[in-house]
PDB file of N, CA and C in Angstrom:
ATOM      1  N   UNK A   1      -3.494 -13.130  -7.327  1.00  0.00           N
ATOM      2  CA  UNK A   1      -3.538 -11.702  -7.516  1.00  0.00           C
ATOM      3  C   UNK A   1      -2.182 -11.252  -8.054  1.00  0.00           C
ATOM      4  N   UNK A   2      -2.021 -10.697  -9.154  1.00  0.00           N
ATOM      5  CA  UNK A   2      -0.791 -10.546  -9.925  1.00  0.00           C
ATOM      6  C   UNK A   2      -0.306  -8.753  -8.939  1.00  0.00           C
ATOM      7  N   UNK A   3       0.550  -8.661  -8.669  1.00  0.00           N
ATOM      8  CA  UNK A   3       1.586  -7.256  -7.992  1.00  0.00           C
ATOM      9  C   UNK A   3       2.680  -7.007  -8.901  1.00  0.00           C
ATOM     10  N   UNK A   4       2.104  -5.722  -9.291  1.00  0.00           N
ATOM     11  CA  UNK A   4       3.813  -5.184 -10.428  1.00  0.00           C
ATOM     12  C   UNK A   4       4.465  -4.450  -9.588  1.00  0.00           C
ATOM     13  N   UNK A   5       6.069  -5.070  -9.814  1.00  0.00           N
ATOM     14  CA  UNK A   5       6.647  -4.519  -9.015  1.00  0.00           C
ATOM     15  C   UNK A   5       8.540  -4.663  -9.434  1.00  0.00           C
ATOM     16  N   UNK A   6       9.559  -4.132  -8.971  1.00  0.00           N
ATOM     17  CA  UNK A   6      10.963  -4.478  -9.592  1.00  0.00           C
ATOM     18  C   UNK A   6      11.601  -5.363  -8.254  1.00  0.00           C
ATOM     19  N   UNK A   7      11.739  -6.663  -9.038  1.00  0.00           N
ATOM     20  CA  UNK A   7      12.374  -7.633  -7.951  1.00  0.00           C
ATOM     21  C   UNK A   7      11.879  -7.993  -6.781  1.00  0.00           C
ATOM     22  N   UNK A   8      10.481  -8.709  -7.049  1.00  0.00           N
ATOM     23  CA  UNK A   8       9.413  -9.094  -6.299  1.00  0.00           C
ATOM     24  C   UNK A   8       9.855 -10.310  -5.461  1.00  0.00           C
ATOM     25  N   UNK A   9       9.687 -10.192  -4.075  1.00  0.00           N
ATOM     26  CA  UNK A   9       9.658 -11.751  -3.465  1.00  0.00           C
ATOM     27  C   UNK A   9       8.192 -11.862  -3.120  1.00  0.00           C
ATOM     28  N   UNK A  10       8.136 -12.946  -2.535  1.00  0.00           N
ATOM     29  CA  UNK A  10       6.892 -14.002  -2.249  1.00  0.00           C
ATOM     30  C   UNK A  10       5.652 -12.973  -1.811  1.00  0.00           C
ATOM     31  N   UNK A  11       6.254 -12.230  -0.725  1.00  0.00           N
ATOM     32  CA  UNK A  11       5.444 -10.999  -0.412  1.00  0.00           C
ATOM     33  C   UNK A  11       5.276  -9.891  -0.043  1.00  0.00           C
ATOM     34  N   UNK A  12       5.843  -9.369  -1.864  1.00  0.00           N
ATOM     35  CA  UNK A  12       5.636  -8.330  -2.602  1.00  0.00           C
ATOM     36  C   UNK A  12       6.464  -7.226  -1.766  1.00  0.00           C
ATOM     37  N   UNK A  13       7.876  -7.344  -1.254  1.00  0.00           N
ATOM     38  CA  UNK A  13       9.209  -6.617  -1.123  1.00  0.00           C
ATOM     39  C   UNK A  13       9.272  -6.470  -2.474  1.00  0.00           C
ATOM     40  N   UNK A  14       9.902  -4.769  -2.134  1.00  0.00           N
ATOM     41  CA  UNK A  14      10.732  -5.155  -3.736  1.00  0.00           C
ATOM     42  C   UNK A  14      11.913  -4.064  -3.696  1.00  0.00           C
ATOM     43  N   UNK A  15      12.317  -3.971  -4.920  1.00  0.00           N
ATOM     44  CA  UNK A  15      13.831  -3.348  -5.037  1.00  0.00           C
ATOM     45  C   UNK A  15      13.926  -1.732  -4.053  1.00  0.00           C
ATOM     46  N   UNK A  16      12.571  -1.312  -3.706  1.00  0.00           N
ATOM     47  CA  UNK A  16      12.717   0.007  -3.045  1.00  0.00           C
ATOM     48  C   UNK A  16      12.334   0.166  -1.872  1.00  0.00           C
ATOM     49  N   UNK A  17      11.779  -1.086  -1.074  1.00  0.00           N
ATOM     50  CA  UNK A  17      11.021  -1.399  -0.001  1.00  0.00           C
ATOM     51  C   UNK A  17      11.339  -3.002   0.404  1.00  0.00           C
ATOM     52  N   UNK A  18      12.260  -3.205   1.219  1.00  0.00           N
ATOM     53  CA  UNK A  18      12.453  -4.589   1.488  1.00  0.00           C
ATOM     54  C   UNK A  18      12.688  -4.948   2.688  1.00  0.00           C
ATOM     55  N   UNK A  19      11.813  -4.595   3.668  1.00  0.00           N
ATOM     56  CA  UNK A  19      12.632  -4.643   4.936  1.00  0.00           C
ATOM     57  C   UNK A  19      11.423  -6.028   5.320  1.00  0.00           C
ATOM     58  N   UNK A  20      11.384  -6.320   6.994  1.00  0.00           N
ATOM     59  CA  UNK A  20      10.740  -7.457   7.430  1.00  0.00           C
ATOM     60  C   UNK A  20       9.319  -7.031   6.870  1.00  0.00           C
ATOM     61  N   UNK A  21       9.019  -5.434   7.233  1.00  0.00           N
ATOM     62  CA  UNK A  21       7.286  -5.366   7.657  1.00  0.00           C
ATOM     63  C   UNK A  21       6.983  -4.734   6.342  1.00  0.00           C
ATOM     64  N   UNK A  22       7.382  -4.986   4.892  1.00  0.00           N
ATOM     65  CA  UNK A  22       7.477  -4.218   4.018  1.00  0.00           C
ATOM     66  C   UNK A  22       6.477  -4.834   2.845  1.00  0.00           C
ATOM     67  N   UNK A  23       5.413  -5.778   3.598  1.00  0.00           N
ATOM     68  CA  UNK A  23       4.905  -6.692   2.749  1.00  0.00           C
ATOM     69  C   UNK A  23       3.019  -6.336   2.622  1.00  0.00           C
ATOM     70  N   UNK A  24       2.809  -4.747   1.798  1.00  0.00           N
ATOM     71  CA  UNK A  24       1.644  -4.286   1.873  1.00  0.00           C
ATOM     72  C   UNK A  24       2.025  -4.238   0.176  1.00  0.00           C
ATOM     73  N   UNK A  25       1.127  -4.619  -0.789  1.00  0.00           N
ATOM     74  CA  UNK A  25       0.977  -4.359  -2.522  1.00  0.00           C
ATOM     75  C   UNK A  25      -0.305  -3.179  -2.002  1.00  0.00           C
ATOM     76  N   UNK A  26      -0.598  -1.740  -3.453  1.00  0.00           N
ATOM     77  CA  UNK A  26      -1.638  -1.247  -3.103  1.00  0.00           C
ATOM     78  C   UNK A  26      -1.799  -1.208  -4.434  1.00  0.00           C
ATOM     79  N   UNK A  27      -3.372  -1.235  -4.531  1.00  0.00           N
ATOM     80  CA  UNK A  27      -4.258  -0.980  -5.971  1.00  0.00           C
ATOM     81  C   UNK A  27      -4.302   0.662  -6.390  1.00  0.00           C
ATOM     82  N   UNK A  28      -3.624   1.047  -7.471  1.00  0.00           N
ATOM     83  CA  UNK A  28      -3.774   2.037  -7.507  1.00  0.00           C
ATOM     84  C   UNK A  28      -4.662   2.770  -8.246  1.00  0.00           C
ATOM     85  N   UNK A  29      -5.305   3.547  -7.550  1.00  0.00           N
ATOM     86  CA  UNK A  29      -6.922   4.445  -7.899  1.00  0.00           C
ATOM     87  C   UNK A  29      -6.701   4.558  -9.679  1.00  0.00           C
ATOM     88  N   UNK A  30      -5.396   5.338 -10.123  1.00  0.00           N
ATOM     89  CA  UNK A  30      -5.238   5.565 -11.818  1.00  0.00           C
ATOM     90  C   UNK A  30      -5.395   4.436 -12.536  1.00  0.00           C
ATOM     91  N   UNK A  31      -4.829   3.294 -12.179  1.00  0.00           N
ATOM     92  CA  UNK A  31      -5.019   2.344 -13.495  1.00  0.00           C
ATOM     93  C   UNK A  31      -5.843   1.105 -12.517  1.00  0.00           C
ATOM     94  N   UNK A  32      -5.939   0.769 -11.424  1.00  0.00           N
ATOM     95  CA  UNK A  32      -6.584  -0.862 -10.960  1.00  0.00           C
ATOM     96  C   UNK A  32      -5.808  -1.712 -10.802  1.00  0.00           C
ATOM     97  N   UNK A  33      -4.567  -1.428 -10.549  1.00  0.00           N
ATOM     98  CA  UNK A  33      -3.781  -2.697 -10.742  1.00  0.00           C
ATOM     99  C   UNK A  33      -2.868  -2.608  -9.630  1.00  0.00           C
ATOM    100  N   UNK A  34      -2.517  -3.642  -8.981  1.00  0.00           N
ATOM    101  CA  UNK A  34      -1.600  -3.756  -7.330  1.00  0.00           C
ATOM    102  C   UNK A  34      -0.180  -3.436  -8.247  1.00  0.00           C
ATOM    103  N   UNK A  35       0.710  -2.580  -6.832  1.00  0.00           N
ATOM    104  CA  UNK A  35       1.938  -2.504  -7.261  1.00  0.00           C
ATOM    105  C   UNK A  35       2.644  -2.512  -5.913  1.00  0.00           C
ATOM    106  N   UNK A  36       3.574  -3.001  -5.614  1.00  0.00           N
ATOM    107  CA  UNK A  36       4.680  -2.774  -4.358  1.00  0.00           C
ATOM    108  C   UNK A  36       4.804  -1.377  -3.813  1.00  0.00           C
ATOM    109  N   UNK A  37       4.906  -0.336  -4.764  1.00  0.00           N
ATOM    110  CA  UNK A  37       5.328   0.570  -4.058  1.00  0.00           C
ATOM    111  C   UNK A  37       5.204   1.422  -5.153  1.00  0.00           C
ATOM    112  N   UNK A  38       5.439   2.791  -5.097  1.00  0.00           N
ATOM    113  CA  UNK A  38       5.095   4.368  -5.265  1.00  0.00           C
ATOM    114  C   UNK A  38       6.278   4.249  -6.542  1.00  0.00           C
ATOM    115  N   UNK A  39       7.415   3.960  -6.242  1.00  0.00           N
ATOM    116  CA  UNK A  39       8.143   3.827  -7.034  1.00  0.00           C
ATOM    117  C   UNK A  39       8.292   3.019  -8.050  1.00  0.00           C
ATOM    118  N   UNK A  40       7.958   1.996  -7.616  1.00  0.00           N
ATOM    119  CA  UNK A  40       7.982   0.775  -8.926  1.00  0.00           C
ATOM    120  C   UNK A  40       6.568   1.124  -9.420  1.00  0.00           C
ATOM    121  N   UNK A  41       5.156   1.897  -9.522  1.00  0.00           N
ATOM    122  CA  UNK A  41       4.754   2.320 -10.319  1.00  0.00           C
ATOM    123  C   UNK A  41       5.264   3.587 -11.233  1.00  0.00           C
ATOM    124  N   UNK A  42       6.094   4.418 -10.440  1.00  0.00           N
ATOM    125  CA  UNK A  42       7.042   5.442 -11.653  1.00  0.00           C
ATOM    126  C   UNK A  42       7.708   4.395 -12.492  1.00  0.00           C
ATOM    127  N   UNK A  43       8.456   3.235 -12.129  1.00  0.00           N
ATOM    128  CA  UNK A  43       9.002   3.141 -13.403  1.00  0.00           C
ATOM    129  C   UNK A  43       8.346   2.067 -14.288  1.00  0.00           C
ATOM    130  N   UNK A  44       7.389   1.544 -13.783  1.00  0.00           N
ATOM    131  CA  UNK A  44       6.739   0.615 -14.886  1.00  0.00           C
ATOM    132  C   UNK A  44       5.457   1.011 -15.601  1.00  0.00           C
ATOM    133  N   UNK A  45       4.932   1.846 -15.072  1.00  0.00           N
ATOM    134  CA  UNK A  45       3.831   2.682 -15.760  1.00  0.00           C
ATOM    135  C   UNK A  45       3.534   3.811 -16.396  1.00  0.00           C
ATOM    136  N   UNK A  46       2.980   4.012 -17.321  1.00  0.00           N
ATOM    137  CA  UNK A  46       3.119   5.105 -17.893  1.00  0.00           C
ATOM    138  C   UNK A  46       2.203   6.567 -17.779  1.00  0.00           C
ATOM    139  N   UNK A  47       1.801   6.649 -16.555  1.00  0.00           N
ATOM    140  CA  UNK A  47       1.097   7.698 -16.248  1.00  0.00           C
ATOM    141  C   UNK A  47       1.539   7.703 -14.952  1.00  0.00           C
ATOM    142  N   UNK A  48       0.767   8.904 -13.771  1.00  0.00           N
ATOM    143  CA  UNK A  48       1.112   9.668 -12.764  1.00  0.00           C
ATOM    144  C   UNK A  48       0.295   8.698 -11.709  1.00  0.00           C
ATOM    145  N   UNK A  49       0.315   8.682 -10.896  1.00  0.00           N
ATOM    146  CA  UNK A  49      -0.381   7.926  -9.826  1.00  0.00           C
ATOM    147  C   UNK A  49      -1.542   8.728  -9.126  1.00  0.00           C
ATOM    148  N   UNK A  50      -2.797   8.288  -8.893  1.00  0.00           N
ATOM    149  CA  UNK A  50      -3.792   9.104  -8.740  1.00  0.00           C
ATOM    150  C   UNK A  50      -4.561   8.509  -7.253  1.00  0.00           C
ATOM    151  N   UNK A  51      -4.741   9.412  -6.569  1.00  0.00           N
ATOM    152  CA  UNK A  51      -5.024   8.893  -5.158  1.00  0.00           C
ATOM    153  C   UNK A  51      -6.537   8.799  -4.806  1.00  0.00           C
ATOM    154  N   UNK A  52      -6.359   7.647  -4.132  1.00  0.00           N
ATOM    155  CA  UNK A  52      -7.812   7.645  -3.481  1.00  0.00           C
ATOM    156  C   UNK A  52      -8.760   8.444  -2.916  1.00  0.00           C
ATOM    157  N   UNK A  53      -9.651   9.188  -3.375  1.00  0.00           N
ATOM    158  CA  UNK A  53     -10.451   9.720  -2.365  1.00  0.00           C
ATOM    159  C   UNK A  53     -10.568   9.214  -0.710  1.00  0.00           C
ATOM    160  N   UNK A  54     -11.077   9.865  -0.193  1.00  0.00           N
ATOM    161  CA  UNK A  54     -11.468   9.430   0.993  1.00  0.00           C
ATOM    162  C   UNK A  54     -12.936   8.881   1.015  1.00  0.00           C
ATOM    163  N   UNK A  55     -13.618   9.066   0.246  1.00  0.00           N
ATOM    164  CA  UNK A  55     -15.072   8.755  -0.108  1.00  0.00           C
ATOM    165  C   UNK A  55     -15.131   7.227  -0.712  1.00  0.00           C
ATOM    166  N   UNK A  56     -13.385   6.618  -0.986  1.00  0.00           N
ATOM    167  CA  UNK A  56     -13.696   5.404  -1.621  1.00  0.00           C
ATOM    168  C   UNK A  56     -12.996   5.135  -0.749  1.00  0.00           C
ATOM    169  N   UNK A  57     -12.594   5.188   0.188  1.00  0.00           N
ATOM    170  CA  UNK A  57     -11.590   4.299   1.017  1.00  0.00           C
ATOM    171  C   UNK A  57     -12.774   2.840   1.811  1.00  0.00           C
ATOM    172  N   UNK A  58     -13.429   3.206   1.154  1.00  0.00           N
ATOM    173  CA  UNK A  58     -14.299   1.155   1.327  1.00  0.00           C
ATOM    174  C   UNK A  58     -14.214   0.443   0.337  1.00  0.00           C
ATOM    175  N   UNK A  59     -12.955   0.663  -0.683  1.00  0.00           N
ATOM    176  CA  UNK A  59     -12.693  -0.114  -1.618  1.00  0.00           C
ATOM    177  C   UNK A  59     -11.389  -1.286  -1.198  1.00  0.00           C
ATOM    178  N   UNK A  60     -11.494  -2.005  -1.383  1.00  0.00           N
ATOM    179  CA  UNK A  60     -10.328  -3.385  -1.592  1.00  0.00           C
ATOM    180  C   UNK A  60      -9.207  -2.092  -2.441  1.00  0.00           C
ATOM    181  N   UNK A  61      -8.497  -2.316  -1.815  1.00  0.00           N
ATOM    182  CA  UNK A  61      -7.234  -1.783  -2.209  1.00  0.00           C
ATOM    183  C   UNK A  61      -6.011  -2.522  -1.874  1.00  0.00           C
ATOM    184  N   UNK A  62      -6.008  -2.528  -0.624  1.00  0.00           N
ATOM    185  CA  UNK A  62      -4.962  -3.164  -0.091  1.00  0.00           C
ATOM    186  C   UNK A  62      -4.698  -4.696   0.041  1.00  0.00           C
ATOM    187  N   UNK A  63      -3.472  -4.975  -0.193  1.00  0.00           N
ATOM    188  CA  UNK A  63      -3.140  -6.222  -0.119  1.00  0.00           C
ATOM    189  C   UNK A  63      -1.961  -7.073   0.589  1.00  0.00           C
ATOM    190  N   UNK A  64      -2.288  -7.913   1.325  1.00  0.00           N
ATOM    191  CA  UNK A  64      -1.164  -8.072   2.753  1.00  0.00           C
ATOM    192  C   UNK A  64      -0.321  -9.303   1.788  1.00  0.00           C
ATOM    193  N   UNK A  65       0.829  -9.301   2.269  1.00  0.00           N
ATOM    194  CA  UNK A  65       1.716  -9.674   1.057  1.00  0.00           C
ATOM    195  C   UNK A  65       1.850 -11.186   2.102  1.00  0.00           C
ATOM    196  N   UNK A  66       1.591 -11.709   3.402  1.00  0.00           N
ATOM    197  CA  UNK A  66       1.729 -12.508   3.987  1.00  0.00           C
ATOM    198  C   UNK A  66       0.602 -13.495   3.389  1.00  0.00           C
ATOM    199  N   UNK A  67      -0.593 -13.338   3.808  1.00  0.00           N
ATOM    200  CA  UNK A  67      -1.935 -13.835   3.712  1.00  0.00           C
ATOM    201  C   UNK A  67      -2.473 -13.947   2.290  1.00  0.00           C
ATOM    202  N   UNK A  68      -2.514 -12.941   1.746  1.00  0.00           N
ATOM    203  CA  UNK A  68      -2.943 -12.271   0.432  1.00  0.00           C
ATOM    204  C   UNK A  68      -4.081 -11.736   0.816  1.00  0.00           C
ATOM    205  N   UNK A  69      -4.216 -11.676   1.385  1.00  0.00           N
ATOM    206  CA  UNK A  69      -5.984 -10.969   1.955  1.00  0.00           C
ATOM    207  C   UNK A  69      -6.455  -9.250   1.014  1.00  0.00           C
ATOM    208  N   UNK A  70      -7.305  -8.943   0.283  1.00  0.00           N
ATOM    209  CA  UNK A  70      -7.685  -8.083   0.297  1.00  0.00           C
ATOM    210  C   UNK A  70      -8.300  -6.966   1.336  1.00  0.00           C
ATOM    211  N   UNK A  71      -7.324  -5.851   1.548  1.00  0.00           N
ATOM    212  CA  UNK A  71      -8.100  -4.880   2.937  1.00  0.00           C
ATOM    213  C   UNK A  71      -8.707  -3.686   1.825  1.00  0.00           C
ATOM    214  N   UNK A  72      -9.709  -3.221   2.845  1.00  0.00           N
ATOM    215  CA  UNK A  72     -10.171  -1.623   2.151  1.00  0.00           C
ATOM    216  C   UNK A  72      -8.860  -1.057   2.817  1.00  0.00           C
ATOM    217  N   UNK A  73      -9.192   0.400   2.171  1.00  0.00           N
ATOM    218  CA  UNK A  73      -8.105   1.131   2.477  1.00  0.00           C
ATOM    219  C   UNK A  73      -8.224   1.677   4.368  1.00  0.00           C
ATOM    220  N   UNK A  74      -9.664   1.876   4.549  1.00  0.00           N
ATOM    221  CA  UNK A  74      -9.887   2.243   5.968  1.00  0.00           C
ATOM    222  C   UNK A  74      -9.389   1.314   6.965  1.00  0.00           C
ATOM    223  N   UNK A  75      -9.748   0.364   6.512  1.00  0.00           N
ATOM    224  CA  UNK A  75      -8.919  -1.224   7.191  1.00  0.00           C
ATOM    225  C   UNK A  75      -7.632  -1.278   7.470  1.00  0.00           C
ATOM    226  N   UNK A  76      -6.903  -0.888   6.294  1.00  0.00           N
ATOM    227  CA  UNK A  76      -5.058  -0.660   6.605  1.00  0.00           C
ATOM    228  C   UNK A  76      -5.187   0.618   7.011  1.00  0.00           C
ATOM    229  N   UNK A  77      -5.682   1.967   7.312  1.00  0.00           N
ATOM    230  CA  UNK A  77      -4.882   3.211   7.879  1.00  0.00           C
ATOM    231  C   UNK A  77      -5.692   2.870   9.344  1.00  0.00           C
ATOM    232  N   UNK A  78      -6.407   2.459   9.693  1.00  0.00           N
ATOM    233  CA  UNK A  78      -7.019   2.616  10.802  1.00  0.00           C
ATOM    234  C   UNK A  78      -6.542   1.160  11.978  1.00  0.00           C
ATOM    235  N   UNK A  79      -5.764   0.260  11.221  1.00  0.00           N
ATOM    236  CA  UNK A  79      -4.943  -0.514  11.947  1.00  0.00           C
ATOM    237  C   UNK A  79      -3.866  -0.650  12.894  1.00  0.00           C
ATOM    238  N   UNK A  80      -3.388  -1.561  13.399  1.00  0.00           N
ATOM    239  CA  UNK A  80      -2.350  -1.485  14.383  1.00  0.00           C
ATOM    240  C   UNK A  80      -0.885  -2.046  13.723  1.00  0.00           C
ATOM    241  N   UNK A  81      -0.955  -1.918  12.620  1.00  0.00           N
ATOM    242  CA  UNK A  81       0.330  -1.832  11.759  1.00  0.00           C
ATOM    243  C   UNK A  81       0.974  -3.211  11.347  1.00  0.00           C
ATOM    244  N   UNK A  82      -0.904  -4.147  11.076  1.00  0.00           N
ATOM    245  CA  UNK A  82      -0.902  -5.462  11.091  1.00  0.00           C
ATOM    246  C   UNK A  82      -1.830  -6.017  10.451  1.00  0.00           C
ATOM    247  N   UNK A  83      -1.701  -6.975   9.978  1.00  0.00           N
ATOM    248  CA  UNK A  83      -2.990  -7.756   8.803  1.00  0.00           C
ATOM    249  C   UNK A  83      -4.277  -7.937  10.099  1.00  0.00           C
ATOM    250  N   UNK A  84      -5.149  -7.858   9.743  1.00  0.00           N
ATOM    251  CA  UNK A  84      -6.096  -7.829  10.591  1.00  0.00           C
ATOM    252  C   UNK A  84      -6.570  -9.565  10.447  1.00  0.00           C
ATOM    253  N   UNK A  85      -5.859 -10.197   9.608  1.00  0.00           N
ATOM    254  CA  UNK A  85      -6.250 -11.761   9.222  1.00  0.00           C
ATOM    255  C   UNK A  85      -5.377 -12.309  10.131  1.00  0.00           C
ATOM    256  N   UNK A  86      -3.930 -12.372   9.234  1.00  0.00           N
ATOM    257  CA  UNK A  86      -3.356 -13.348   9.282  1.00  0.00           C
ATOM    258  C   UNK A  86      -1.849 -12.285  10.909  1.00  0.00           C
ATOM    259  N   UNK A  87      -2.204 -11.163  11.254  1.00  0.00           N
ATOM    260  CA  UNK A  87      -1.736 -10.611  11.883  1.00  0.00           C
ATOM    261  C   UNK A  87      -0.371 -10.542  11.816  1.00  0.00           C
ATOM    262  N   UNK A  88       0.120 -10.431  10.822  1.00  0.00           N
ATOM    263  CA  UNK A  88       1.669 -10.035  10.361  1.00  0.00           C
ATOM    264  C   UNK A  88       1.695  -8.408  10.455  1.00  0.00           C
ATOM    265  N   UNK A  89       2.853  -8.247  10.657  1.00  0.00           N
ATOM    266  CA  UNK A  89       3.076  -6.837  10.979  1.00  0.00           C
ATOM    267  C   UNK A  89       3.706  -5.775   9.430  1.00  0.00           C
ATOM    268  N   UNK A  90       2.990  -4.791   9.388  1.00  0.00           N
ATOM    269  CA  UNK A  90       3.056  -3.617   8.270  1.00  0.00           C
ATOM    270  C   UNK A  90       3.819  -2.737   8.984  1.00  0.00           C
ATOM    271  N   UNK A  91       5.068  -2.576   8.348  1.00  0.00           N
ATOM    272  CA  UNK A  91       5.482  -1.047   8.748  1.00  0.00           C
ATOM    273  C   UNK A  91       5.308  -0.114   8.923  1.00  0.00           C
ATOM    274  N   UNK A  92       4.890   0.414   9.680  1.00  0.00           N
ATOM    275  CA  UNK A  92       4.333   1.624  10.424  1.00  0.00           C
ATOM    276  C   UNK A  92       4.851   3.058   9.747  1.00  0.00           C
ATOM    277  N   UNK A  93       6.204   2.966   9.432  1.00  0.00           N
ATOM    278  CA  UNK A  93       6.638   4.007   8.217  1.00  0.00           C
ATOM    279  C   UNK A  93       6.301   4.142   7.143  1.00  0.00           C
ATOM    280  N   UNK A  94       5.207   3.452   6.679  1.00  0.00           N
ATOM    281  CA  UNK A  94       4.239   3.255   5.518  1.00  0.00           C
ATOM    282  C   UNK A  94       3.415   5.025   5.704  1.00  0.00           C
ATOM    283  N   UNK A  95       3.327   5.075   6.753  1.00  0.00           N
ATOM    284  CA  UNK A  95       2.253   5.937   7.014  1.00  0.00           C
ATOM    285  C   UNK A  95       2.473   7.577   6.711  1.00  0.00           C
ATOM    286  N   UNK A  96       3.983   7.706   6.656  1.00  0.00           N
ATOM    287  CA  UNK A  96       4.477   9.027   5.934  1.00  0.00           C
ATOM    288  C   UNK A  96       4.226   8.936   4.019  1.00  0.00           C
ATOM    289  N   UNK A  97       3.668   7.590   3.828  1.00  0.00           N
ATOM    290  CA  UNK A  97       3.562   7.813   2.189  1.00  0.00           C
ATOM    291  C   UNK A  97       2.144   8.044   1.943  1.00  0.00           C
ATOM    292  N   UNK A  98       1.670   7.776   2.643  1.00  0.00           N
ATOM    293  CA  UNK A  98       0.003   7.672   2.321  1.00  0.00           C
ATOM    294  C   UNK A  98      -0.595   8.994   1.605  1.00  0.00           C
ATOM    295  N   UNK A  99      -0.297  10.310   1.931  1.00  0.00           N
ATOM    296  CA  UNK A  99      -0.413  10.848   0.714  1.00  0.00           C
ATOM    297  C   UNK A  99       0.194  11.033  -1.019  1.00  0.00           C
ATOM    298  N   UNK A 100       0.774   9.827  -0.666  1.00  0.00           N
ATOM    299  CA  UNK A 100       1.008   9.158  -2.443  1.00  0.00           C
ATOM    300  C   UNK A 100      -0.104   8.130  -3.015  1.00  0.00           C
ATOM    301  N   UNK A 101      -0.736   7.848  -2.368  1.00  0.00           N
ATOM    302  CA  UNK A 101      -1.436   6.949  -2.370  1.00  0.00           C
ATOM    303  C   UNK A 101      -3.425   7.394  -2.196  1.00  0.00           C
ATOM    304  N   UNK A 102      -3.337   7.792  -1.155  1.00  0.00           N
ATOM    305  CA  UNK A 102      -4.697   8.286  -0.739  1.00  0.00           C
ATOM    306  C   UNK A 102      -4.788   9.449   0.075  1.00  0.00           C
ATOM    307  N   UNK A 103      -5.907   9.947  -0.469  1.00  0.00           N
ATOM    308  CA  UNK A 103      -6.287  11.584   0.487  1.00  0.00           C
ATOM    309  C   UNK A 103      -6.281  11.443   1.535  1.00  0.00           C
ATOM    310  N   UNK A 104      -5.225  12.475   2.384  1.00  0.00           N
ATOM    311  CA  UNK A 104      -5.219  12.271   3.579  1.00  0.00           C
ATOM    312  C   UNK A 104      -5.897  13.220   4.409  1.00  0.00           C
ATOM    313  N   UNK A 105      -6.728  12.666   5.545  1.00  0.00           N
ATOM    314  CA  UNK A 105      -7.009  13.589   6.276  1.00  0.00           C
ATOM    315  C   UNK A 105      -6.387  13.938   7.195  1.00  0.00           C
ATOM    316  N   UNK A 106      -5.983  15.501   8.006  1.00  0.00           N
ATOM    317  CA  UNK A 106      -4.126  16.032   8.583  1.00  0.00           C
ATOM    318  C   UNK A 106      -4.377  14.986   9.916  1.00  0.00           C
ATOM    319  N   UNK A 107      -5.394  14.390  10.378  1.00  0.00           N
ATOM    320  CA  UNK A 107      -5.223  13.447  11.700  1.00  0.00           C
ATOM    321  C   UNK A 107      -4.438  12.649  11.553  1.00  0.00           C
ATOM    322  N   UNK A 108      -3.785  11.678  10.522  1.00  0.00           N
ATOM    323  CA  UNK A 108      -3.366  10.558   9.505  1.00  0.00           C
ATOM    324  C   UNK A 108      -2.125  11.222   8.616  1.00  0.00           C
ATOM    325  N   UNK A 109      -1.928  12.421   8.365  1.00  0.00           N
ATOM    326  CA  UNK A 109      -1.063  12.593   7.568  1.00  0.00           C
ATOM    327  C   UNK A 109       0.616  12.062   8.054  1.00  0.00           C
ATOM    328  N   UNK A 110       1.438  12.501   6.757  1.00  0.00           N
ATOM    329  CA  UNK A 110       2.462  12.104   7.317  1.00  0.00           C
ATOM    330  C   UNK A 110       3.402  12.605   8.911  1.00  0.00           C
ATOM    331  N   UNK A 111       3.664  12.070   9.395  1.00  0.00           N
ATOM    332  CA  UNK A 111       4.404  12.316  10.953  1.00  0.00           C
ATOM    333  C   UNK A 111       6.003  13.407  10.951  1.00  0.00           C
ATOM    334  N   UNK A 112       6.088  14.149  11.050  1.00  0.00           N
ATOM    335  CA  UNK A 112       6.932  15.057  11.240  1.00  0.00           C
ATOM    336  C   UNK A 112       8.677  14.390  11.887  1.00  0.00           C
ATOM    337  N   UNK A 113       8.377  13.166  12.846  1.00  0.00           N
ATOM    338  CA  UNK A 113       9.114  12.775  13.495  1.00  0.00           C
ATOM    339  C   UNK A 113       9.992  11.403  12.990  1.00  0.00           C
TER     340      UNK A 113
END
């Protein structure tokens, strides 16, 4: 599964997101194609980033940078901040971006704290 991204390791850290639990690629709704992060699609693509409905969140979107496993998107927000496979841990601060990514509903939105 190819991940665009700036200064990619094994799984899919990259120049704007590199910490231990930083290893989620997402398919993005505008073009179909996995990227590291919100940012490394601003600078390698040439359009705006377009978010998931909530009506498609049973799509393969997500991708665990440990395993490679394809998740739907309901699969990663409704998790315990962990591959549901291979049980590596996702950063939980992921969860203030998710309206860059996919429609959020305010139960899920980003955390104030």
């Amino acid at each position: 599964m190819k991940v665009r991204g700036i200064n990619l390791d094994s799984q899919m850290r990259c120049a704007h997101y590199h910490g231990a639990s930083d290893i989620v690629a997402i398919k993005m709704k505008c073009c179909g194609l996995y990227y590291a992060c919100k940012d490394c699609h601003a600078e390698l693509a040439d359009h705006e980033i377009e978010v998931w409905p909530e009506s498609q969140w049973n799509q393969q979107a997500i991708l665990c940078g440990a395993c490679k496993t394809e998740l739907t998107i309901q699969q990663y927000v409704q998790d315990e901040w962990c591959c549901p496979v291979c049980h590596e841990r996702f950063n939980p601060g992921c969860r203030n971006h998710y309206h860059f990514y996919f429609e959020v509903p305010p139960v899920i939105g980003p955390r104030s704290d």
